[in-house]
PDB file of N, CA and C in Angstrom:
ATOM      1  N   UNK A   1     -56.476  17.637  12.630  1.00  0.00           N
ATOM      2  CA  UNK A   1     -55.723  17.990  11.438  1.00  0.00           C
ATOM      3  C   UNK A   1     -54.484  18.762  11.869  1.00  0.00           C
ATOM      4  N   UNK A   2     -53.274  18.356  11.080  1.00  0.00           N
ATOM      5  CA  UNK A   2     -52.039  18.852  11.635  1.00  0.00           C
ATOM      6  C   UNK A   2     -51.340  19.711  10.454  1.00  0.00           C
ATOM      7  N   UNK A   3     -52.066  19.907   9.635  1.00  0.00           N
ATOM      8  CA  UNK A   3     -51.476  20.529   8.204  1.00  0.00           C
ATOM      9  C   UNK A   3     -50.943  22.104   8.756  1.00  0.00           C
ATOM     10  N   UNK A   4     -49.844  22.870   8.963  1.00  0.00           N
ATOM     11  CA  UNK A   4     -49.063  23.988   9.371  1.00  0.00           C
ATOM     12  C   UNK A   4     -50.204  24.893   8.179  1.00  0.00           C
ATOM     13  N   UNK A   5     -51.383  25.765   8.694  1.00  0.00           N
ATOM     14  CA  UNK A   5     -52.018  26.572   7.921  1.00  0.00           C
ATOM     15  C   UNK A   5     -51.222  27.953   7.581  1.00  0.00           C
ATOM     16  N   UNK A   6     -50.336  28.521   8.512  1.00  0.00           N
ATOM     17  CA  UNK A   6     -49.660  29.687   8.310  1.00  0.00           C
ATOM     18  C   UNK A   6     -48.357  29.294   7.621  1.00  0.00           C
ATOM     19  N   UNK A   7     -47.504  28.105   7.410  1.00  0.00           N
ATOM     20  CA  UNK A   7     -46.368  27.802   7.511  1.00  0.00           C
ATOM     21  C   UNK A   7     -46.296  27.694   6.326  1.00  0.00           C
ATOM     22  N   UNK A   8     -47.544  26.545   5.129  1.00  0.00           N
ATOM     23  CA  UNK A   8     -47.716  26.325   4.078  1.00  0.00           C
ATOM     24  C   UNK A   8     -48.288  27.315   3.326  1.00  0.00           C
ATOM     25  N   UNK A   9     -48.699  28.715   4.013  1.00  0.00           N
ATOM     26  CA  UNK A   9     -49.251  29.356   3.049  1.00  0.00           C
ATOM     27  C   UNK A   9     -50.803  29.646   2.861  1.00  0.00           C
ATOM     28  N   UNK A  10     -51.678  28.049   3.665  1.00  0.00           N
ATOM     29  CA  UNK A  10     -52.547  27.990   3.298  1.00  0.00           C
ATOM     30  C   UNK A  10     -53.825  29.047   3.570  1.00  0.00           C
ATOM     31  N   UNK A  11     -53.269  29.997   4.654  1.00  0.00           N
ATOM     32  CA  UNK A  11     -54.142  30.982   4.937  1.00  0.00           C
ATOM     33  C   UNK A  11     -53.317  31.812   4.637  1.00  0.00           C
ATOM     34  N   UNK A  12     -54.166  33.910   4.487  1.00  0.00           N
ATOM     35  CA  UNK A  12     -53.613  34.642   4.702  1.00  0.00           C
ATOM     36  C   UNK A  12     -54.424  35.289   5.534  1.00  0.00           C
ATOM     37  N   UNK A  13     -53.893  36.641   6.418  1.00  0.00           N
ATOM     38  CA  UNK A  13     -54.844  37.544   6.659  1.00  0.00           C
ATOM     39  C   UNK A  13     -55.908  38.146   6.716  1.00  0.00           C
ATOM     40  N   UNK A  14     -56.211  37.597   5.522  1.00  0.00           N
ATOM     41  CA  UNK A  14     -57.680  38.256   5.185  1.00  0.00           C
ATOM     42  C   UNK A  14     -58.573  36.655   5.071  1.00  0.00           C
ATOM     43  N   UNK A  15     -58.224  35.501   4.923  1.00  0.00           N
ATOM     44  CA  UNK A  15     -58.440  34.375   5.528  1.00  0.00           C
ATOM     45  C   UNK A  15     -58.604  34.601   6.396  1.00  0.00           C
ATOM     46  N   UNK A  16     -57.966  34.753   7.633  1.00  0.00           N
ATOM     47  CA  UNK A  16     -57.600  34.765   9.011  1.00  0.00           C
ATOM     48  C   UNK A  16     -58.829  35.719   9.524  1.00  0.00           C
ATOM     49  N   UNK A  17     -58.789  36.717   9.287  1.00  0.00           N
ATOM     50  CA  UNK A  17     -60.366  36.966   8.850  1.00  0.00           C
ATOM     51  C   UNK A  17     -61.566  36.816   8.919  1.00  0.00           C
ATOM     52  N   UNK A  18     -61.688  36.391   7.751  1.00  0.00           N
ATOM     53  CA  UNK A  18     -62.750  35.397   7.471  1.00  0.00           C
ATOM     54  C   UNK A  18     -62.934  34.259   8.584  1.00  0.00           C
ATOM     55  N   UNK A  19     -62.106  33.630   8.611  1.00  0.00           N
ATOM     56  CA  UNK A  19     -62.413  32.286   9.584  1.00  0.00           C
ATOM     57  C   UNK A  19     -62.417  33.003  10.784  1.00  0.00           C
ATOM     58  N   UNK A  20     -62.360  34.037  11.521  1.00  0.00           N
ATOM     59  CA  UNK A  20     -62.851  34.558  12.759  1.00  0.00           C
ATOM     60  C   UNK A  20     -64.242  34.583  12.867  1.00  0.00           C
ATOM     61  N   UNK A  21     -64.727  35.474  12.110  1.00  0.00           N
ATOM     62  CA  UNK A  21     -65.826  35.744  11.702  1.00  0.00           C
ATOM     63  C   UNK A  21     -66.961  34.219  11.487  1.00  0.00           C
ATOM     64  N   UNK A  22     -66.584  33.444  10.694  1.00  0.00           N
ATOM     65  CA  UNK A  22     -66.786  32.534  10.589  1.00  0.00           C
ATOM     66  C   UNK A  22     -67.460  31.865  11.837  1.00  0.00           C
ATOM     67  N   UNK A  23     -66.158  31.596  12.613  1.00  0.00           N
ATOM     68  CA  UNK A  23     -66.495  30.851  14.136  1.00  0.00           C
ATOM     69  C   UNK A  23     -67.129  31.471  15.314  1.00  0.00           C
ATOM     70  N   UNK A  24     -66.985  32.894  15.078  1.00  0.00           N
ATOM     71  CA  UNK A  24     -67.841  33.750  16.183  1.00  0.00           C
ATOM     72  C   UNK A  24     -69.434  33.274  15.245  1.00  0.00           C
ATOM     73  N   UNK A  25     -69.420  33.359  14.511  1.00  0.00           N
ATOM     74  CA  UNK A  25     -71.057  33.561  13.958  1.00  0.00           C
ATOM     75  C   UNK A  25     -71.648  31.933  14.096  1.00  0.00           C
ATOM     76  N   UNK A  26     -71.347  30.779  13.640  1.00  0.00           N
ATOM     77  CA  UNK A  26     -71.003  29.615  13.783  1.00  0.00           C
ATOM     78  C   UNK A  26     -71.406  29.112  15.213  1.00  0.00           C
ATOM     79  N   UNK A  27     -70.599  29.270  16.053  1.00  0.00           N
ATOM     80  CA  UNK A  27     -70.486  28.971  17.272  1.00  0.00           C
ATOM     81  C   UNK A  27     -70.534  29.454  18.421  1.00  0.00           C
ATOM     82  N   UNK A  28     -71.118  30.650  18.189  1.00  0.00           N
ATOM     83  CA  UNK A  28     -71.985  32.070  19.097  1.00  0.00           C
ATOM     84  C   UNK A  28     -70.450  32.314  20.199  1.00  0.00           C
ATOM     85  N   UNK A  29     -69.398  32.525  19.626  1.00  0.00           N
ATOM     86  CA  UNK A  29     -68.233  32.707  20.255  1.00  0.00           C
ATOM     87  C   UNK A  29     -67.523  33.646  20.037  1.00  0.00           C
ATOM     88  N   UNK A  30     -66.995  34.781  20.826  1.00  0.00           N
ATOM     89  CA  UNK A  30     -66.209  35.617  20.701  1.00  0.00           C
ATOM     90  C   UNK A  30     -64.482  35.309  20.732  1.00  0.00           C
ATOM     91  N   UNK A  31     -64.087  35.859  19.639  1.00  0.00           N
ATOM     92  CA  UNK A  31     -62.463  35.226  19.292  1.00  0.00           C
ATOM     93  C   UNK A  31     -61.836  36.679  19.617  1.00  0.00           C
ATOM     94  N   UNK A  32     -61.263  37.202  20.879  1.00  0.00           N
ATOM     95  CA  UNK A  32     -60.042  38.761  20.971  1.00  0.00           C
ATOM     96  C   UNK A  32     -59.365  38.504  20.333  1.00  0.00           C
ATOM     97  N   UNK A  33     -58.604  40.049  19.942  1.00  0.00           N
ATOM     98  CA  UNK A  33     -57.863  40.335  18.840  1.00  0.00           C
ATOM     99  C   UNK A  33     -56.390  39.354  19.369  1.00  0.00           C
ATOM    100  N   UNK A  34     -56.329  39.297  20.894  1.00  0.00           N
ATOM    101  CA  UNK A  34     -55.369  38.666  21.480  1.00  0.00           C
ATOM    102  C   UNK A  34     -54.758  36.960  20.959  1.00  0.00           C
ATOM    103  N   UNK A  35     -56.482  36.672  20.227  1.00  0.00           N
ATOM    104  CA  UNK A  35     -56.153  35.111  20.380  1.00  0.00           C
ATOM    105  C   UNK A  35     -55.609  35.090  18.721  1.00  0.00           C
ATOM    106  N   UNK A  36     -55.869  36.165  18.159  1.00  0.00           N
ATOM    107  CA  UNK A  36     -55.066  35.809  16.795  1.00  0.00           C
ATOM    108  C   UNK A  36     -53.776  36.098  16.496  1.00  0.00           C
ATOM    109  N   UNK A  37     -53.317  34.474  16.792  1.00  0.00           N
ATOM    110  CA  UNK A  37     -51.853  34.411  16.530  1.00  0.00           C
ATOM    111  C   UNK A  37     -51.769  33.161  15.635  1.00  0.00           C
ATOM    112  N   UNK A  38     -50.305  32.980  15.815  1.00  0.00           N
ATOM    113  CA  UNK A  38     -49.743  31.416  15.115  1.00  0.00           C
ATOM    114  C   UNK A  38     -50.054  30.682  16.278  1.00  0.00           C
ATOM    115  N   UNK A  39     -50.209  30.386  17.149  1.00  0.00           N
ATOM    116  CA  UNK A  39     -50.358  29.281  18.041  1.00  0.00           C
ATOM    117  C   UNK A  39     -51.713  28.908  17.652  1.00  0.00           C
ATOM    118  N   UNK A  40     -52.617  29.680  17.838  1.00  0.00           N
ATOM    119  CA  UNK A  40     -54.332  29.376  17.647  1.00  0.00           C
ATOM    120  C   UNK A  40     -54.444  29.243  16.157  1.00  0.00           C
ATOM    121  N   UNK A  41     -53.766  29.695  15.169  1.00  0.00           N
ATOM    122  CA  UNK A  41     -53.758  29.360  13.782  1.00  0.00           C
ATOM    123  C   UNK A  41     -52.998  28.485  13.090  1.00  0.00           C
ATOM    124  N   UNK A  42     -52.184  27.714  14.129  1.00  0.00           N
ATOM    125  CA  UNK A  42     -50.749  26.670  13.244  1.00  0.00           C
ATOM    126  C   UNK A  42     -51.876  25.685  12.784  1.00  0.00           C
ATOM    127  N   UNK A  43     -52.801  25.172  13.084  1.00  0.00           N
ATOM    128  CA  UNK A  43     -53.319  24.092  12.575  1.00  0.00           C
ATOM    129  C   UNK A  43     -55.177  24.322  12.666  1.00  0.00           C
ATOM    130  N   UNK A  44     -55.488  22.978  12.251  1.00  0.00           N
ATOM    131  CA  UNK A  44     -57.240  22.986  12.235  1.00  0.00           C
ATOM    132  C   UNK A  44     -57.403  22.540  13.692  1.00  0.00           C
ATOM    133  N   UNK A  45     -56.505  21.539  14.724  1.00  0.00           N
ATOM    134  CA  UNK A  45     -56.683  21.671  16.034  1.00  0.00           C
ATOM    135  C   UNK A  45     -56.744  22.597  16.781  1.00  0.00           C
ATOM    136  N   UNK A  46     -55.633  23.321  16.483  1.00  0.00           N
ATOM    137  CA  UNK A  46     -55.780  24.177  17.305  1.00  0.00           C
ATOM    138  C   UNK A  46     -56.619  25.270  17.137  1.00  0.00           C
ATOM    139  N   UNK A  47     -57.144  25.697  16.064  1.00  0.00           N
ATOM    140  CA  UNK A  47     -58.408  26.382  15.751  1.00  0.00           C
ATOM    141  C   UNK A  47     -60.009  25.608  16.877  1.00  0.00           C
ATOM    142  N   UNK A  48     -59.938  24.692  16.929  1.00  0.00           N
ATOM    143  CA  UNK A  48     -60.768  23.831  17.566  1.00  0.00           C
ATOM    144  C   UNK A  48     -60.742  23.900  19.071  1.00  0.00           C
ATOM    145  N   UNK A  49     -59.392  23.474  19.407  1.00  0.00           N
ATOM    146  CA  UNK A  49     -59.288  24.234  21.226  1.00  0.00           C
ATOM    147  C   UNK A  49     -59.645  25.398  21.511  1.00  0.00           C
ATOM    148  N   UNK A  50     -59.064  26.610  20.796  1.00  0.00           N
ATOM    149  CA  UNK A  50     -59.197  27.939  20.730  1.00  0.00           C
ATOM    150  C   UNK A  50     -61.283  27.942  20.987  1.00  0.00           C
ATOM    151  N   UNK A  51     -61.790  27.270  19.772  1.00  0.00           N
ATOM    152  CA  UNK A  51     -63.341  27.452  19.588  1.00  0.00           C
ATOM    153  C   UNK A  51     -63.762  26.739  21.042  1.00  0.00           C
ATOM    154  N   UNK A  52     -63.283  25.673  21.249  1.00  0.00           N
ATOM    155  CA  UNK A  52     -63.625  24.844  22.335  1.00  0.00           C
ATOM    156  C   UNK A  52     -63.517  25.405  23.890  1.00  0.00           C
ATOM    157  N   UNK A  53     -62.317  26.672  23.618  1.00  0.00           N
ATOM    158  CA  UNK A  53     -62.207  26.543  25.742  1.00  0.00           C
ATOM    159  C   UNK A  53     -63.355  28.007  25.231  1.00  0.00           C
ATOM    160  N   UNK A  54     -63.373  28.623  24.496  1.00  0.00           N
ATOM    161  CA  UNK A  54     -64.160  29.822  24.251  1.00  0.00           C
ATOM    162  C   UNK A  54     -65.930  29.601  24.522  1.00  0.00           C
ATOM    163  N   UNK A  55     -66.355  27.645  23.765  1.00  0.00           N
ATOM    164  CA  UNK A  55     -67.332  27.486  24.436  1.00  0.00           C
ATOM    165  C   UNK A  55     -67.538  27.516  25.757  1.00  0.00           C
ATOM    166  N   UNK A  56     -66.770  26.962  26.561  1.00  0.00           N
ATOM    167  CA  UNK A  56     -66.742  26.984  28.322  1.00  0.00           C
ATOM    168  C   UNK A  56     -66.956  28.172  28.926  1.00  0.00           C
ATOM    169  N   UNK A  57     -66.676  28.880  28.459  1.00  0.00           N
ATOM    170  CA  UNK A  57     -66.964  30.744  29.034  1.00  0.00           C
ATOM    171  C   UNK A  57     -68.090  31.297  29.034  1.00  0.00           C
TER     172      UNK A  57
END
């Protein structure tokens, strides 16, 4: 999915949030405060790499 989540609006902060939380609990994965940016949040892919190299660790 390529939909711009920060660009359109479609998240905010407290979204941003939430969907941390979300994927640490979800996917027994720790997300640093480091990885929350626009790069790891521009899209639903890249939310997915982010979850994905975090499984490898």
């Amino acid at each position: 999915e390529t939909t711009p989540l920060l660009e359109e609006w479609f998240i905010d902060s407290l979204a941003i949030v939430d969907t941390v939380l979300f994927l640490e609990n979800q996917f027994g994965v720790r997300i640093d405060r480091r990885d929350i940016s626009g790069v790891h949040f521009r899209n639903v892919t890249a939310l997915a790499e982010l979850v994905h190299s975090r499984l490898k660790r």
